[in-house]
PDB file of N, CA and C in Angstrom:
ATOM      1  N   UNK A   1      58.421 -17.932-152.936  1.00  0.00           N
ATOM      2  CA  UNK A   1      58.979 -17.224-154.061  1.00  0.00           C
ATOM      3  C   UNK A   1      59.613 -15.935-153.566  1.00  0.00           C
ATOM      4  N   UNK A   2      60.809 -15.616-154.100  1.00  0.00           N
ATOM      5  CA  UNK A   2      61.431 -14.154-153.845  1.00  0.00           C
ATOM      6  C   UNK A   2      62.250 -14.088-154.498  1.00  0.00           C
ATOM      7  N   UNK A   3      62.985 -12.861-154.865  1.00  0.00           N
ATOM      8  CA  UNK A   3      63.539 -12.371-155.947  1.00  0.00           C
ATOM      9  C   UNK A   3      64.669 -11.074-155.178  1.00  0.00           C
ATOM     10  N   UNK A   4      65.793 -11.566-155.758  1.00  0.00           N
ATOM     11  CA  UNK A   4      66.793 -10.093-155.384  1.00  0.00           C
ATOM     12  C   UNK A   4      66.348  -9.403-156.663  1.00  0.00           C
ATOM     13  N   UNK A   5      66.299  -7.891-155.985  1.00  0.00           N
ATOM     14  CA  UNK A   5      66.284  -6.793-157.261  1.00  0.00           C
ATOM     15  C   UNK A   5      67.276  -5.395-156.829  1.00  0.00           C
ATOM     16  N   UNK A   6      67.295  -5.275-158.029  1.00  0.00           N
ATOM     17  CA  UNK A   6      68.335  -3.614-157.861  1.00  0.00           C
ATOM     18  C   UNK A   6      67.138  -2.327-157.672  1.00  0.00           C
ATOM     19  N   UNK A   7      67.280  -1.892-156.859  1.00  0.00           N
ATOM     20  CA  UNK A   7      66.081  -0.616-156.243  1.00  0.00           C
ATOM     21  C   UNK A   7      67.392   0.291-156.255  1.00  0.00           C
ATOM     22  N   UNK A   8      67.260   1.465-157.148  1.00  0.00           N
ATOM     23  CA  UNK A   8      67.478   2.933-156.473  1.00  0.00           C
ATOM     24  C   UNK A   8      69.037   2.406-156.445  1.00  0.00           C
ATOM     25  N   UNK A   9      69.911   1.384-156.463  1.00  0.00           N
ATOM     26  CA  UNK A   9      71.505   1.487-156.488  1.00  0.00           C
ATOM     27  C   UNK A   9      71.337   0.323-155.248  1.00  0.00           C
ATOM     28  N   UNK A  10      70.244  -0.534-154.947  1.00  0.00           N
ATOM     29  CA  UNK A  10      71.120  -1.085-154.011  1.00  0.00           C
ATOM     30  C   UNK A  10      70.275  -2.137-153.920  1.00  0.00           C
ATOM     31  N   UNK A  11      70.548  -3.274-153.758  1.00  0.00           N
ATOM     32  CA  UNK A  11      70.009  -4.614-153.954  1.00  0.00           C
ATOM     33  C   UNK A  11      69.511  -5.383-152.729  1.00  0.00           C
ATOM     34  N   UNK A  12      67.958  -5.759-153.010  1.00  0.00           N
ATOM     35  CA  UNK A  12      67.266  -6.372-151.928  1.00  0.00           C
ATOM     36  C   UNK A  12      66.934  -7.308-152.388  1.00  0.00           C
ATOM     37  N   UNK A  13      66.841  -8.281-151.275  1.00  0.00           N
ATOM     38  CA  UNK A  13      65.932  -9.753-150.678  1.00  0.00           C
ATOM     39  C   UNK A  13      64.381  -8.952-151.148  1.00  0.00           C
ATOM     40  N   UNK A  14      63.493  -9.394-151.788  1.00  0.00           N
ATOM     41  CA  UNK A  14      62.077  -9.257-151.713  1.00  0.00           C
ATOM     42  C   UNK A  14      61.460 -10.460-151.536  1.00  0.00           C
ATOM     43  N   UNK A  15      60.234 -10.377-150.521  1.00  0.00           N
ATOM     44  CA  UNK A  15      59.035 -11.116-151.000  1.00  0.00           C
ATOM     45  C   UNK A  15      57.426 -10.694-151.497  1.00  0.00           C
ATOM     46  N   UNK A  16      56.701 -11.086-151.468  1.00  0.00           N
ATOM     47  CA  UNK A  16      55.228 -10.246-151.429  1.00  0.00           C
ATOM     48  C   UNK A  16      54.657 -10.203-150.125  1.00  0.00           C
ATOM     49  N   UNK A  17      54.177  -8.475-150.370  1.00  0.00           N
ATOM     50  CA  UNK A  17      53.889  -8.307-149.076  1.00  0.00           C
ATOM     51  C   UNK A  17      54.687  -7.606-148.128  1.00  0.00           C
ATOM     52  N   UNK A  18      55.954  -7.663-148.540  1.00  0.00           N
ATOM     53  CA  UNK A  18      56.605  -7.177-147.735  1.00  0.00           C
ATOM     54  C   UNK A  18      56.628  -5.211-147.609  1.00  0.00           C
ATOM     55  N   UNK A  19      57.185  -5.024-146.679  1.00  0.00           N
ATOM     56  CA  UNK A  19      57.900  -3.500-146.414  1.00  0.00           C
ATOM     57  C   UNK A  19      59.223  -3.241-147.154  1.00  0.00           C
ATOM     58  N   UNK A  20      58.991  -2.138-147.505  1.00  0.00           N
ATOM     59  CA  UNK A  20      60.958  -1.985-148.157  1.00  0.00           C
ATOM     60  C   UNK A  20      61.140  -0.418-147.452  1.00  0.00           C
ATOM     61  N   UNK A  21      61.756   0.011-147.130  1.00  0.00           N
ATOM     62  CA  UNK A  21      62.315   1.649-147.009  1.00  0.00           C
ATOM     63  C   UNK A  21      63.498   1.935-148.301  1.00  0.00           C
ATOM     64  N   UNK A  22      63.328   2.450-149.186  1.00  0.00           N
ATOM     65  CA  UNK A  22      64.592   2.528-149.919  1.00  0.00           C
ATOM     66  C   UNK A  22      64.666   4.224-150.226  1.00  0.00           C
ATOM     67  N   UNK A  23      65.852   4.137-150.743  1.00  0.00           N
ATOM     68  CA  UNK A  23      66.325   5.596-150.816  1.00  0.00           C
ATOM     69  C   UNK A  23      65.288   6.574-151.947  1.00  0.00           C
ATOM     70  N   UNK A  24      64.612   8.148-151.659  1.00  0.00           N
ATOM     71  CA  UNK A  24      63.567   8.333-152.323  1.00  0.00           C
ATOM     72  C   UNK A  24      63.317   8.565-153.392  1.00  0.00           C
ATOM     73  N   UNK A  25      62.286   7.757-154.330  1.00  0.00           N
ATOM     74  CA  UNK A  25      61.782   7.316-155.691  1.00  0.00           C
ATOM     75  C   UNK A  25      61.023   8.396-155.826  1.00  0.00           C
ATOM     76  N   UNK A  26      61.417   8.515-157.232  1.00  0.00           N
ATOM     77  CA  UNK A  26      59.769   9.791-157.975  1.00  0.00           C
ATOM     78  C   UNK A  26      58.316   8.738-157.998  1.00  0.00           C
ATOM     79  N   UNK A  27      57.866   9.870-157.871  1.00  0.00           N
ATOM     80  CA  UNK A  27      56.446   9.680-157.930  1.00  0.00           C
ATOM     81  C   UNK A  27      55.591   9.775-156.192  1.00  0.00           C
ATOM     82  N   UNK A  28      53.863   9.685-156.538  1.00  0.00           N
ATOM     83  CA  UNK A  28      52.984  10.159-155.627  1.00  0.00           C
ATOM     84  C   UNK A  28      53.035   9.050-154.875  1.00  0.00           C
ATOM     85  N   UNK A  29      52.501   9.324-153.600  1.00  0.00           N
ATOM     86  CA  UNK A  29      51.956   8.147-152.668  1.00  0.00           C
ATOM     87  C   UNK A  29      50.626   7.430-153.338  1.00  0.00           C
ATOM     88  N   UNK A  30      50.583   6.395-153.498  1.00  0.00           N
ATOM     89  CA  UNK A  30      49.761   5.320-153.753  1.00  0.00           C
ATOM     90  C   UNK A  30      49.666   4.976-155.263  1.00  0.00           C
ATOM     91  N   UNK A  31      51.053   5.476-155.808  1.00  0.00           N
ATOM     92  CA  UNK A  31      51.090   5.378-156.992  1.00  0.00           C
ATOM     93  C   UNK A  31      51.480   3.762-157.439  1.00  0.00           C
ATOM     94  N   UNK A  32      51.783   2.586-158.255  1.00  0.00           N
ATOM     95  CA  UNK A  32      52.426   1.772-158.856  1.00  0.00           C
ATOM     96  C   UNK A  32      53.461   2.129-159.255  1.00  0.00           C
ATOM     97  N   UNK A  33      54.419   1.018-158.793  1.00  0.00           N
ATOM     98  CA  UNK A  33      55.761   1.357-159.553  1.00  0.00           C
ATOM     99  C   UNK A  33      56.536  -0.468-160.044  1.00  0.00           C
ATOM    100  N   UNK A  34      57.483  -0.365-161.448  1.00  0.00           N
ATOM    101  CA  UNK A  34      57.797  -1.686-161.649  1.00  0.00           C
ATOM    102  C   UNK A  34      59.090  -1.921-161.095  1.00  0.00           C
ATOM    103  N   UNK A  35      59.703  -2.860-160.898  1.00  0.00           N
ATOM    104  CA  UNK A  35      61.054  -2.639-161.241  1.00  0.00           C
ATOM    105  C   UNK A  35      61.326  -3.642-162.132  1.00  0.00           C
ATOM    106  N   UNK A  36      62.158  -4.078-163.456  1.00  0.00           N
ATOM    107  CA  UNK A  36      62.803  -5.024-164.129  1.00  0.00           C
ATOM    108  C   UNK A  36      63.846  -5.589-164.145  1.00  0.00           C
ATOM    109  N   UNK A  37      65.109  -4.886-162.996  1.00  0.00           N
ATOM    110  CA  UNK A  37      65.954  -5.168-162.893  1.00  0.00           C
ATOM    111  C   UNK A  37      66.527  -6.080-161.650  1.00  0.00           C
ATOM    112  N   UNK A  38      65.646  -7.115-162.531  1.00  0.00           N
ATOM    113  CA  UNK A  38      65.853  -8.674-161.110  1.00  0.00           C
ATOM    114  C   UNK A  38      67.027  -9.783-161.435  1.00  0.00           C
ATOM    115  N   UNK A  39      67.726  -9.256-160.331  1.00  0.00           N
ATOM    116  CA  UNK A  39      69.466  -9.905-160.407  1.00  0.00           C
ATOM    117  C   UNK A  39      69.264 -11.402-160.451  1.00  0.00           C
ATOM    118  N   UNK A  40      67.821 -12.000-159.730  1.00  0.00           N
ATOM    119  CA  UNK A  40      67.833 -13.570-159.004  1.00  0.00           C
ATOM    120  C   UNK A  40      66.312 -13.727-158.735  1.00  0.00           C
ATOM    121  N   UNK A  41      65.943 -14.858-159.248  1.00  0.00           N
ATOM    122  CA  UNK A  41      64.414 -15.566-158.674  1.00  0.00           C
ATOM    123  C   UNK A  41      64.422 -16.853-158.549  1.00  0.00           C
ATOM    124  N   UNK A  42      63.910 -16.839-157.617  1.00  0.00           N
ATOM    125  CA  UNK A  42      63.596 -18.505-157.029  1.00  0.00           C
ATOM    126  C   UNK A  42      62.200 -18.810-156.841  1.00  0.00           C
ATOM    127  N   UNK A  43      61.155 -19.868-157.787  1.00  0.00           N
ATOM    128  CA  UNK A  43      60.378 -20.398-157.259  1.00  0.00           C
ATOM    129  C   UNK A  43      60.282 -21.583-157.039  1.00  0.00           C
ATOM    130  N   UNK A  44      59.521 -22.253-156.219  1.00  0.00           N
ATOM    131  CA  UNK A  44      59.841 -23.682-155.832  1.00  0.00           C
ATOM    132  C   UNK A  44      61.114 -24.070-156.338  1.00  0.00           C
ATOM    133  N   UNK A  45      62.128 -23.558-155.646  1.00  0.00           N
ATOM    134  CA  UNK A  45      63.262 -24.527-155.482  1.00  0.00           C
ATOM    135  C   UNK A  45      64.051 -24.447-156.519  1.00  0.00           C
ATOM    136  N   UNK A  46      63.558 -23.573-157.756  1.00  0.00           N
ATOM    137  CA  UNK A  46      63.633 -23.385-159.107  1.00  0.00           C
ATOM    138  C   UNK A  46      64.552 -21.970-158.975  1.00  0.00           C
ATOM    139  N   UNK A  47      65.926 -21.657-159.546  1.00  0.00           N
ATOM    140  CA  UNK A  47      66.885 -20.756-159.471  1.00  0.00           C
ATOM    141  C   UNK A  47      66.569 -20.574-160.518  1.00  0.00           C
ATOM    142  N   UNK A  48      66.535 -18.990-161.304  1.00  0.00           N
ATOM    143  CA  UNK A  48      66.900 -18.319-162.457  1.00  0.00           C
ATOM    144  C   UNK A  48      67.827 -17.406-161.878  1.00  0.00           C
ATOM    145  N   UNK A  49      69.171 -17.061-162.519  1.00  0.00           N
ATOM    146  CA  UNK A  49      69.727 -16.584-162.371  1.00  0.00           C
ATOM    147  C   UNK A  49      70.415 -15.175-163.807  1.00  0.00           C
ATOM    148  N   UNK A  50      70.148 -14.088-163.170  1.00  0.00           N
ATOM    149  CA  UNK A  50      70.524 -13.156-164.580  1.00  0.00           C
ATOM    150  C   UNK A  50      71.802 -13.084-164.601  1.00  0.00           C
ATOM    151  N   UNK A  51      71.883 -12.329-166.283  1.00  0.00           N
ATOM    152  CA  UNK A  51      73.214 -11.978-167.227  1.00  0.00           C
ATOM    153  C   UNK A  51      73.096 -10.662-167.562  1.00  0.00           C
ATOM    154  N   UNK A  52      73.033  -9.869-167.201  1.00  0.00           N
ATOM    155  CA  UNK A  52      72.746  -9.305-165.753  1.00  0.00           C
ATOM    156  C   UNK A  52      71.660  -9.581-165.275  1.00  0.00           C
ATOM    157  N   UNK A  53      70.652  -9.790-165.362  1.00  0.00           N
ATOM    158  CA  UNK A  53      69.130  -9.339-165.108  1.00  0.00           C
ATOM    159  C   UNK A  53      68.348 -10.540-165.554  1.00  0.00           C
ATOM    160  N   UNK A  54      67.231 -11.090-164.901  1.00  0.00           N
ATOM    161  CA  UNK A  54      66.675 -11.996-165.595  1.00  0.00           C
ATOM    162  C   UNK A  54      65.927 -11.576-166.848  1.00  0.00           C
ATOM    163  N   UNK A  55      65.328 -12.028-167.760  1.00  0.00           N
ATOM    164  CA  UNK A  55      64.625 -11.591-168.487  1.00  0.00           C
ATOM    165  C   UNK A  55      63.204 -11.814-168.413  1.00  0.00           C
ATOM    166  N   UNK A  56      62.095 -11.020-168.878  1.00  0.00           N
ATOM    167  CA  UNK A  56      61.116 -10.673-168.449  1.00  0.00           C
ATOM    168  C   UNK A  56      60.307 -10.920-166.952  1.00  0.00           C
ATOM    169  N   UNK A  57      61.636 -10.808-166.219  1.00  0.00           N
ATOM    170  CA  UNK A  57      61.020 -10.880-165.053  1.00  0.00           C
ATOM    171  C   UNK A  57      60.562  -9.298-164.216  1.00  0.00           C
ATOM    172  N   UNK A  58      59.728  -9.239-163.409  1.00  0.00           N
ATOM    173  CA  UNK A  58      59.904  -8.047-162.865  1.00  0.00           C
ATOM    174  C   UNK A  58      59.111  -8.074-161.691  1.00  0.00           C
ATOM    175  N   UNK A  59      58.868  -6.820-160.611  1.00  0.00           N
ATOM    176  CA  UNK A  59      58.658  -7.041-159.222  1.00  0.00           C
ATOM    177  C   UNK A  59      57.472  -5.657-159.503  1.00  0.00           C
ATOM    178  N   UNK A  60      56.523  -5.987-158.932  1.00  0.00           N
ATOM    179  CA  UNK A  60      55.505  -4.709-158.815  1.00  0.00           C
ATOM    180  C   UNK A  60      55.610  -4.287-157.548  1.00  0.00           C
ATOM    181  N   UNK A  61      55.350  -3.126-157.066  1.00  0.00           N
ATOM    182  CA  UNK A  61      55.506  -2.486-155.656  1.00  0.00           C
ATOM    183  C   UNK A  61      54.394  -0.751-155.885  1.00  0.00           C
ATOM    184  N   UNK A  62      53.889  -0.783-155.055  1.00  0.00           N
ATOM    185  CA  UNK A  62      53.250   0.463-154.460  1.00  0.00           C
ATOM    186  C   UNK A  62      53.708   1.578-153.639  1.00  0.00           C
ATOM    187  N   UNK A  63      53.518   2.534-153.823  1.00  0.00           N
ATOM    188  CA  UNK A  63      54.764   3.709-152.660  1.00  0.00           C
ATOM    189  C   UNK A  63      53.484   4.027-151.622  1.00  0.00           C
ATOM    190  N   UNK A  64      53.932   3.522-150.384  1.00  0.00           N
ATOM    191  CA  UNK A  64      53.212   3.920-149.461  1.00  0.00           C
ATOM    192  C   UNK A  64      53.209   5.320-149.001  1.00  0.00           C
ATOM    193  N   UNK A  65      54.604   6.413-148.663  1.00  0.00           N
ATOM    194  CA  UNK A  65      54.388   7.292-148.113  1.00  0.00           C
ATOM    195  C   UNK A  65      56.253   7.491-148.347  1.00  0.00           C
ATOM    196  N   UNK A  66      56.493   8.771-147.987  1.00  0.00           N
ATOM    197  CA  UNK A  66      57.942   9.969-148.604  1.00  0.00           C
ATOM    198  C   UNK A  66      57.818  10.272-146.779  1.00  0.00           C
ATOM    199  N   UNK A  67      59.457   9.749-146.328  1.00  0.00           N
ATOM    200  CA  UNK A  67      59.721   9.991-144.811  1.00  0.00           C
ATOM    201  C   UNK A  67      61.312  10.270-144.611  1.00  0.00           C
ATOM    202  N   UNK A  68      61.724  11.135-143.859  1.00  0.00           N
ATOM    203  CA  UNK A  68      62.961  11.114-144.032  1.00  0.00           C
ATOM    204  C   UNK A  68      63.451   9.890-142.173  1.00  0.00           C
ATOM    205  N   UNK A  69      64.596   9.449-142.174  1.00  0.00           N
ATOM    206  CA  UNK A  69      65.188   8.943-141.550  1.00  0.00           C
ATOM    207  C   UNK A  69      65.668   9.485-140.485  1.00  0.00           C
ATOM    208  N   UNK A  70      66.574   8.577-139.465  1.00  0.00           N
ATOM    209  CA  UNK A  70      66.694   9.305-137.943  1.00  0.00           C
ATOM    210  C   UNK A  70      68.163  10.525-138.478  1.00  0.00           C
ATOM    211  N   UNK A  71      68.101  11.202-137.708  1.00  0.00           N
ATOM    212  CA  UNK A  71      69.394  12.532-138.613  1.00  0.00           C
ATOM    213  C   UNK A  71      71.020  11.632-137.788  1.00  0.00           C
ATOM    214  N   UNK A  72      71.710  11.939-138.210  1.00  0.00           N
ATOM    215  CA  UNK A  72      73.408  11.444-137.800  1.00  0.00           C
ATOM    216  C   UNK A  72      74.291  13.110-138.100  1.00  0.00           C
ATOM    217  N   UNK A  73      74.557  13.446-136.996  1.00  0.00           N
ATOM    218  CA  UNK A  73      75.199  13.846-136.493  1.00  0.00           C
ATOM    219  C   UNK A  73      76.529  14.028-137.290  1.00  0.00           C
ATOM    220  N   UNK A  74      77.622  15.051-137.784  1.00  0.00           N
ATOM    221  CA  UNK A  74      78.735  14.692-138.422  1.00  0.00           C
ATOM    222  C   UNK A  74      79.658  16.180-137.781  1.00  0.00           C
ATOM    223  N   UNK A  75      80.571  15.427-137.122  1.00  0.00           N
ATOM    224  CA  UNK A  75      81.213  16.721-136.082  1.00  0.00           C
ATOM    225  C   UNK A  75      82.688  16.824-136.277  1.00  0.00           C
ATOM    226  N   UNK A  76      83.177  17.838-137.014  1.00  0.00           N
ATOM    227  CA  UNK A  76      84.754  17.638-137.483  1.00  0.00           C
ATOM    228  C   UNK A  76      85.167  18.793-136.038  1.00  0.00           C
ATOM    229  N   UNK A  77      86.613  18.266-135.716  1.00  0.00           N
ATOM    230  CA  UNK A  77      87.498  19.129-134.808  1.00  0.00           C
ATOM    231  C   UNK A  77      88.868  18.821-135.336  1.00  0.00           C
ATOM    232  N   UNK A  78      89.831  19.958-135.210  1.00  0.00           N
ATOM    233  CA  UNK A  78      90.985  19.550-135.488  1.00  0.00           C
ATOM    234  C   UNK A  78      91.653  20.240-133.735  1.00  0.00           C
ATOM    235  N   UNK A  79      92.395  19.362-132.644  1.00  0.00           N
ATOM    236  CA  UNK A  79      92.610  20.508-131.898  1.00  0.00           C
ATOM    237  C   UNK A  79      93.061  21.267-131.484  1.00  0.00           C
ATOM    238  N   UNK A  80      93.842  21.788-130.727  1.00  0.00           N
ATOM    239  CA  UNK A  80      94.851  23.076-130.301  1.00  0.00           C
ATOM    240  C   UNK A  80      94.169  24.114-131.399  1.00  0.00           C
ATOM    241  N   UNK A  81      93.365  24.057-132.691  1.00  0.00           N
ATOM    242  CA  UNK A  81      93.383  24.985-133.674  1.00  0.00           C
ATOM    243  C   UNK A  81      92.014  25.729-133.583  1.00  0.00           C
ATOM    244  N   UNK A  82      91.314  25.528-132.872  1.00  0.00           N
ATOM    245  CA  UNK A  82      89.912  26.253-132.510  1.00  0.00           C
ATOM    246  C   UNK A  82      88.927  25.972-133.652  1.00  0.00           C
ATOM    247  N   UNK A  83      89.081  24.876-134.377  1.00  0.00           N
ATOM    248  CA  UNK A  83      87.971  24.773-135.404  1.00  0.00           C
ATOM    249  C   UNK A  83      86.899  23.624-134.944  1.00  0.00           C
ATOM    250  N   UNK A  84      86.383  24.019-135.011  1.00  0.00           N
ATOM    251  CA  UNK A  84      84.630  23.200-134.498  1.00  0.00           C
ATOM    252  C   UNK A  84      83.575  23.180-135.569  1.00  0.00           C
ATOM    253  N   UNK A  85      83.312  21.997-136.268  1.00  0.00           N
ATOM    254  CA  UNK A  85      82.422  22.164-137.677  1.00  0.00           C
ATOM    255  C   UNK A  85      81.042  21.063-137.058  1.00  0.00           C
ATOM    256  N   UNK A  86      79.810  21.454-136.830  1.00  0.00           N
ATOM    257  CA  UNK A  86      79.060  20.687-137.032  1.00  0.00           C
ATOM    258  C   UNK A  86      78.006  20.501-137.937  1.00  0.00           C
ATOM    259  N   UNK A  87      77.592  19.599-138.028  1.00  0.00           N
ATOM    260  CA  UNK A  87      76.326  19.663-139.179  1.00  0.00           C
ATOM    261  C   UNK A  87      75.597  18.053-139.209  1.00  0.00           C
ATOM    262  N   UNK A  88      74.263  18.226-139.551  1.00  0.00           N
ATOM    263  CA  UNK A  88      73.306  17.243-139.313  1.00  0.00           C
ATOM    264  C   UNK A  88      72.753  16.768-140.470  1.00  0.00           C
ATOM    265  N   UNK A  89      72.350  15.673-140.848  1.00  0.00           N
ATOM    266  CA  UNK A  89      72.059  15.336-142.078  1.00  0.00           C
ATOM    267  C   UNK A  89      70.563  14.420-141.728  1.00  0.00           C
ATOM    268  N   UNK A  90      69.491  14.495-142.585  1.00  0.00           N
ATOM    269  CA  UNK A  90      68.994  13.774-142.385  1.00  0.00           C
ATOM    270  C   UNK A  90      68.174  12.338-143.625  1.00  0.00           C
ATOM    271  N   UNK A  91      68.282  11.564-144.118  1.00  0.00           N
ATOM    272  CA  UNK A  91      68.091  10.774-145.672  1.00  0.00           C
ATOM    273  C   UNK A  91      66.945  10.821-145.644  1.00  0.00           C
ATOM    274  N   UNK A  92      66.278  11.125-147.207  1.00  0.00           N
ATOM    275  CA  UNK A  92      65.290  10.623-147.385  1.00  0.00           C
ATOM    276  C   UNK A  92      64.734   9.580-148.076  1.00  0.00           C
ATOM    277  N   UNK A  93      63.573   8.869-147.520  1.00  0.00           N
ATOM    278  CA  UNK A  93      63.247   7.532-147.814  1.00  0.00           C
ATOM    279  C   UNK A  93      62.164   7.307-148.296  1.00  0.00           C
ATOM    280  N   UNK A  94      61.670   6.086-149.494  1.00  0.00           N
ATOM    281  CA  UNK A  94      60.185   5.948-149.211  1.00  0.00           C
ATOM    282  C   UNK A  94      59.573   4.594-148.932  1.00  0.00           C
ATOM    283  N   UNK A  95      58.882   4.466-148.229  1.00  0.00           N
ATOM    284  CA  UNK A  95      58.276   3.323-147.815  1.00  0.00           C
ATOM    285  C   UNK A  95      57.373   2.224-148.904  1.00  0.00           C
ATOM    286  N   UNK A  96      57.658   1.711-149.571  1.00  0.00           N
ATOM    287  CA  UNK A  96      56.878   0.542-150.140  1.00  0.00           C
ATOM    288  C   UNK A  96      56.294  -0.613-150.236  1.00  0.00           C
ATOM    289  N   UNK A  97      55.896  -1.379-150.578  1.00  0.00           N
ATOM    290  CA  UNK A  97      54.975  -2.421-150.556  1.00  0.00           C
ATOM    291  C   UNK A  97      54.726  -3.274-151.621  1.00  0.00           C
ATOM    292  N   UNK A  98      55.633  -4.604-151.504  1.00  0.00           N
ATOM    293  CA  UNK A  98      55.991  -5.217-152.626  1.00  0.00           C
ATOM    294  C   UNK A  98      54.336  -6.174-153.090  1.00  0.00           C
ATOM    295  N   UNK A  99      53.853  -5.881-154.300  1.00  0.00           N
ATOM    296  CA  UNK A  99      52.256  -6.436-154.204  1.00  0.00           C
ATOM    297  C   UNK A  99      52.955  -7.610-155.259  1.00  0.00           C
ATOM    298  N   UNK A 100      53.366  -7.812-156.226  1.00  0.00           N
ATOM    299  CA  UNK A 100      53.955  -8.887-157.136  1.00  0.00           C
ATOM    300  C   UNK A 100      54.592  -8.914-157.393  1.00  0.00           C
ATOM    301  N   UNK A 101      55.695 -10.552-157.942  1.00  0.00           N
ATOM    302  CA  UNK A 101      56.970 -10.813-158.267  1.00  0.00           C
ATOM    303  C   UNK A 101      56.394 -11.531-159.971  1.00  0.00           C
ATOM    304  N   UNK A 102      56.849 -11.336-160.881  1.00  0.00           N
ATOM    305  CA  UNK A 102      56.504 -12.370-162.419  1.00  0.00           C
ATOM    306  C   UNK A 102      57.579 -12.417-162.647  1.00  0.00           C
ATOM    307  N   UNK A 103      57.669 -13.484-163.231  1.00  0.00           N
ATOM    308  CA  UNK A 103      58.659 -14.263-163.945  1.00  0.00           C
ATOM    309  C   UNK A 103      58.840 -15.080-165.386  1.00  0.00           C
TER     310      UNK A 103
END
């Protein structure tokens, strides 16, 4: 069984059990969280497909822990003109833990 869902603006493959990193959600570490907005589920072989969204389907997940990501670098030059701009960014993420899919 697994289910695409819309997390945070951006759409994942889930199963149970799994790890997710997605971009960072309110709330505490070890809190419950739902999501309802499941684009696609498949069990045994069995497609539901949403209009947008399936209906009463939804994905339970747990927030493991609030981490930010590796930083990227963003370095503007224009040259002959002596301008040198750097700056570092780094995203933040939170780690979750998909515990149920219903359908």
């Amino acid at each position: 069984m697994y289910a695409i869902v819309n997390i945070a603006g951006q759409q994942f493959k889930v199963v149970k059990d799994q790890y997710l990193f997605v971009h960072r959600l309110q709330g505490d570490e070890g809190a419950s969280i739902e999501f309802d907005n499941v684009l696609l589920a498949e069990n045994a072989g069995k497609f539901s497909i949403g209009t947008p969204s399936v209906d009463g389907a939804k994905v339970s997940a747990k927030i493991l822990s609030h981490l930010k990501g590796e930083k990227v670098i963003v370095f503007k030059k224009k040259r002959r003109k002596g301008y040198k701009k750097k700056n570092g960014h780094r995203q933040q993420f939170t780690k979750i833990l998909i515990t149920d899919i219903t359908l």
